[in-house]
Protein backbone atom coordinates (compact mmCIF):
# COMPACT_ATOMS: atom_id res chain seq x y z
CA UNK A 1 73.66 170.85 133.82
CA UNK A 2 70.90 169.05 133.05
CA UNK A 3 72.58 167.12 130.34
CA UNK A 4 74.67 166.04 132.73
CA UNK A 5 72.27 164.59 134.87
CA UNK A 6 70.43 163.23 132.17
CA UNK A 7 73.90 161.33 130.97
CA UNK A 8 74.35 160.13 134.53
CA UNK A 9 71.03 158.55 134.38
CA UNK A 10 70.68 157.74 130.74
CA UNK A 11 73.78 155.50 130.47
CA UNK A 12 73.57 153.11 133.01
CA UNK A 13 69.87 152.55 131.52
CA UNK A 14 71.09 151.83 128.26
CA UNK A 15 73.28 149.15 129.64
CA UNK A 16 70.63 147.54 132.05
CA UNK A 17 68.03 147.41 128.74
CA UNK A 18 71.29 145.95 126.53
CA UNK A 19 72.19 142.99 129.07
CA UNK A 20 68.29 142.27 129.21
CA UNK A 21 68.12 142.10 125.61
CA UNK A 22 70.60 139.79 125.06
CA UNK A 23 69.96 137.71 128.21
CA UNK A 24 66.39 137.39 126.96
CA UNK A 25 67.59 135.98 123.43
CA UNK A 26 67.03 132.75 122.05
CA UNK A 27 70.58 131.08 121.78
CA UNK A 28 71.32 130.18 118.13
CA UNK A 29 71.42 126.66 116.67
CA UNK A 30 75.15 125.18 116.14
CA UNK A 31 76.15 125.55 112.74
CA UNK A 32 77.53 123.13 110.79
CA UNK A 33 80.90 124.34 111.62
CA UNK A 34 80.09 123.82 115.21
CA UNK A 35 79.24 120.26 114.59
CA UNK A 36 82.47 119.89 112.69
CA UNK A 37 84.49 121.44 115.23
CA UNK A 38 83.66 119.13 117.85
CA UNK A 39 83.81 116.21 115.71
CA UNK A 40 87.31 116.63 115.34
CA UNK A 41 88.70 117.44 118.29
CA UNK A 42 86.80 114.39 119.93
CA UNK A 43 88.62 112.41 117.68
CA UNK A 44 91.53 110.17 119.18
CA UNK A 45 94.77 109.66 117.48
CA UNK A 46 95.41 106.40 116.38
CA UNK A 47 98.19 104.08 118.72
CA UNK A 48 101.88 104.09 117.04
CA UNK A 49 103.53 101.38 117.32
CA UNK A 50 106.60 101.45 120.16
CA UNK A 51 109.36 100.20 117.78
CA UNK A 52 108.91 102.17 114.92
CA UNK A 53 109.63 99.91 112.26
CA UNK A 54 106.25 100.22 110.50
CA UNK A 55 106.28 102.00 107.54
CA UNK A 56 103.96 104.76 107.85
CA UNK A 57 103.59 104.70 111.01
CA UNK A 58 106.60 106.78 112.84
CA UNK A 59 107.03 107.06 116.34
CA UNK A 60 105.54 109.51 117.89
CA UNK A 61 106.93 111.58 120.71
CA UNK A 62 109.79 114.54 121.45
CA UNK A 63 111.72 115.06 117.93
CA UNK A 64 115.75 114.46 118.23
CA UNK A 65 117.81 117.83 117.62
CA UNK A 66 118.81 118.35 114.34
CA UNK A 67 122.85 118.34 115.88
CA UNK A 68 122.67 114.04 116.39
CA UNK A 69 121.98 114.07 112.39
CA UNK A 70 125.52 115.64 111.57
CA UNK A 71 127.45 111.92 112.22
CA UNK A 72 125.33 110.06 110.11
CA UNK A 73 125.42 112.56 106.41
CA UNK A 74 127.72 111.45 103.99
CA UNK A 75 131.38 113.06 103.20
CA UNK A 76 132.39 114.67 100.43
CA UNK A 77 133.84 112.54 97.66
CA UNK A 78 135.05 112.26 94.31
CA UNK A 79 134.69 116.18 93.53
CA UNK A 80 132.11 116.33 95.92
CA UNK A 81 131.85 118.39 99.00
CA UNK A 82 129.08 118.59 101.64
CA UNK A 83 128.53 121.74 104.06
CA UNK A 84 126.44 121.66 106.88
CA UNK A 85 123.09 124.79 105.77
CA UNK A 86 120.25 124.17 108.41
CA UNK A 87 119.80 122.75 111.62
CA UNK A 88 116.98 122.82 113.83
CA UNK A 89 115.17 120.66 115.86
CA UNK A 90 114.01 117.40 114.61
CA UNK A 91 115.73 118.83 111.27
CA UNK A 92 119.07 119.06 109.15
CA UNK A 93 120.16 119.58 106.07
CA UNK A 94 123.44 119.61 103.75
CA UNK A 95 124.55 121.14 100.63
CA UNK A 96 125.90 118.78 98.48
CA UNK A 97 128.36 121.07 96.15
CA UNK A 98 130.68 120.11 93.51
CA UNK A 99 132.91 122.35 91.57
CA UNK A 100 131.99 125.29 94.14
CA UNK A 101 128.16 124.86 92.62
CA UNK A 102 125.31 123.38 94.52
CA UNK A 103 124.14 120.58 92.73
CA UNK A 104 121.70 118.90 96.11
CA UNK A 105 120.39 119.17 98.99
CA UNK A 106 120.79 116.29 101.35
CA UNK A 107 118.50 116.50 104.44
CA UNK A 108 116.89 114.37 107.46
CA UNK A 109 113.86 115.01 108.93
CA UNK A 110 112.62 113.73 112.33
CA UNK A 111 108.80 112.69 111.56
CA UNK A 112 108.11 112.23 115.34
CA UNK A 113 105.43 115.05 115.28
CA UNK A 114 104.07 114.66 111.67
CA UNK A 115 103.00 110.65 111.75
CA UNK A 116 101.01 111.45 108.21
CA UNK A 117 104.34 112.16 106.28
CA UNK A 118 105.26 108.71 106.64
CA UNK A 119 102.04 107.61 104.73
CA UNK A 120 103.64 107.57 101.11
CA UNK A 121 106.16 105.35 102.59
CA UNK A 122 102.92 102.95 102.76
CA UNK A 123 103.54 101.48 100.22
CA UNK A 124 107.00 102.46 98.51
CA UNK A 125 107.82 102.05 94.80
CA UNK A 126 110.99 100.59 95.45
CA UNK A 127 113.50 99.76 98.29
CA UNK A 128 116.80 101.58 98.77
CA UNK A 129 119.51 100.24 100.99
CA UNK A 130 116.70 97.69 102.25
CA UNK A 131 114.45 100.82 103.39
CA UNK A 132 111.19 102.12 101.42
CA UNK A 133 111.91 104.67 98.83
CA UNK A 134 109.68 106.83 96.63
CA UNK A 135 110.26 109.59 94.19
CA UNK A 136 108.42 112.89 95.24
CA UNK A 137 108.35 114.89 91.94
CA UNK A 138 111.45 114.68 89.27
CA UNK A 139 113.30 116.35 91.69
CA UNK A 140 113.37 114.52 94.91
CA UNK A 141 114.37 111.13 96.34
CA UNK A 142 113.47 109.95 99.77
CA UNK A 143 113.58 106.66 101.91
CA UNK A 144 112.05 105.76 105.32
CA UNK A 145 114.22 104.70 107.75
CA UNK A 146 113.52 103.05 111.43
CA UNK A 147 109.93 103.76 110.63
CA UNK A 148 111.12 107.51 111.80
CA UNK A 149 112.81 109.06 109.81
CA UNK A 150 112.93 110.66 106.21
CA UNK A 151 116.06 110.88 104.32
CA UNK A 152 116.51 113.07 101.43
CA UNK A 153 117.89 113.88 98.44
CA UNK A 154 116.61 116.62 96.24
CA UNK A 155 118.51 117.77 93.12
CA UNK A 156 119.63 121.12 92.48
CA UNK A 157 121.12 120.86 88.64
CA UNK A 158 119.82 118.76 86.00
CA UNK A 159 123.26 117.30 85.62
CA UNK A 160 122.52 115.25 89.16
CA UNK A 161 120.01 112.73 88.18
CA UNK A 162 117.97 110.35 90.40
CA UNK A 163 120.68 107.54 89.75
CA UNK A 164 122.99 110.36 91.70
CA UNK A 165 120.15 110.37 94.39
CA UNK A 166 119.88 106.98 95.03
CA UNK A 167 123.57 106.39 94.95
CA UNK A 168 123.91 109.13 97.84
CA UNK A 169 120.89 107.85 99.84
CA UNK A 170 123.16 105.24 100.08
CA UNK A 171 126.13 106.40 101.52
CA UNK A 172 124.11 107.76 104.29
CA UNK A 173 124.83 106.16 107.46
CA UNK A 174 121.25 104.39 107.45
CA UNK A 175 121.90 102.04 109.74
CA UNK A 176 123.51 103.80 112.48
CA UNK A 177 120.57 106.32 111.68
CA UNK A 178 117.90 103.57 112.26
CA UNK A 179 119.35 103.34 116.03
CA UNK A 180 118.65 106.78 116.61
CA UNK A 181 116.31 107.37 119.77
C-alpha cells in the first residue's frame, strides 16, 4: 500500500525534475553538419533555359511518359529485331536482338528531373546525327538531343561494336524526338 502511494507520488516528480533539467540546459552549438545543412538547402537552383537546346542544360519540369518514346525507336532490320523491355515514366528502353540473342540495349531517358546528367554533354567528344555524343565506358554510346533528352545505346556482345552504336543512334527518330514536349 504504501508503495503504491509512494509510486503515485514518486513518478510525476521524476518527470517535473526531468523537464526542469532539460529546460534549464544550455542549447548546444550547431555542428558543422548543421552549418552544412542549411547551406544547402538555401541554395537556389540555377535558371534553365525555356527552349532546351543548350547542351547541359535540359529543361526542367514534369518528365514525358515513357509510352510517347515507343514512335520514335528504331525497327528491326537486317537480322535485327527490337522488343519493347521497360517503360516507365520519363523512361524506355528496347532490346535490340539478333539471331534470338540480345546483343543491345537501346533506351531514352527524359532528363527533365536530373539537369546534372546532361553535364557530360558539355562538351561532347564528337557529334552524332548533328547532336552531342560521348562514349560512357567501352560499352555505351549516348547523344543529347533537344537539350532533353539522352539517347542510348549500350552493347550487350562484343560482336556489336561502337561503329554498331553509332550507326543505330542514328536510325533513331532524333528529330521527331527533339519536338517532343
Amino acid at each position: 500500500m504504501i508503495f503504491s502511494r509512494l509510486h503515485r507520488i514518486l513518478a510525476p516528480l521524476l518527470l517535473c525534475v526531468l523537464l526542469l533539467v532539460t529546460a534549464c540546459t544550455e542549447a548546444k552549438a550547431p555542428s558543422r553538419w548543421d552549418a552544412a545543412q542549411q547551406t544547402s538547402t538555401q541554395k537556389q537552383r540555377p535558371q534553365q533555359p525555356k527552349d532546351g537546346a543548350v547542351p547541359g542544360q535540359p529543361v526542367a519540369g514534369k518528365p514525358v511518359t515513357g509510352g510517347n518514346f515507343n514512335k520514335f525507336f528504331p525497327k528491326g532490320s537486317a537480322g535485327y529485331s527490337t522488343v519493347p523491355a521497360q517503360e516507365k515514366t520519363g523512361f524506355a528502353e528496347y532490346k535490340l536482338n539478333q539471331g534470338g540473342k540480345n546483343v543491345a540495349m537501346l533506351s531514352i531517358n527524359d532528363l527533365a528531373n536530373n539537369p546534372t546528367a546532361a553535364q557530360k554533354f558539355q562538351q561532347p567528344s564528337k557529334t552524332i546525327a548533328g547532336y552531342p555524343a560521348v562514349n560512357q565506358g567501352n560499352n555505351i554510346t549516348a547523344l543529347l538531343v533537344g537539350g532533353r533528352y539522352q539517347v542510348k545505346v549500350q552493347s550487350r556482345d562484343p560482336s556489336f561494336t561502337p561503329q554498331d552504336r553509332e550507326a543505330w543512334l542514328q536510325k533513331f527518330n532524333l528529330s521527331g524526338l527533339s519536338r517532343l514536349k
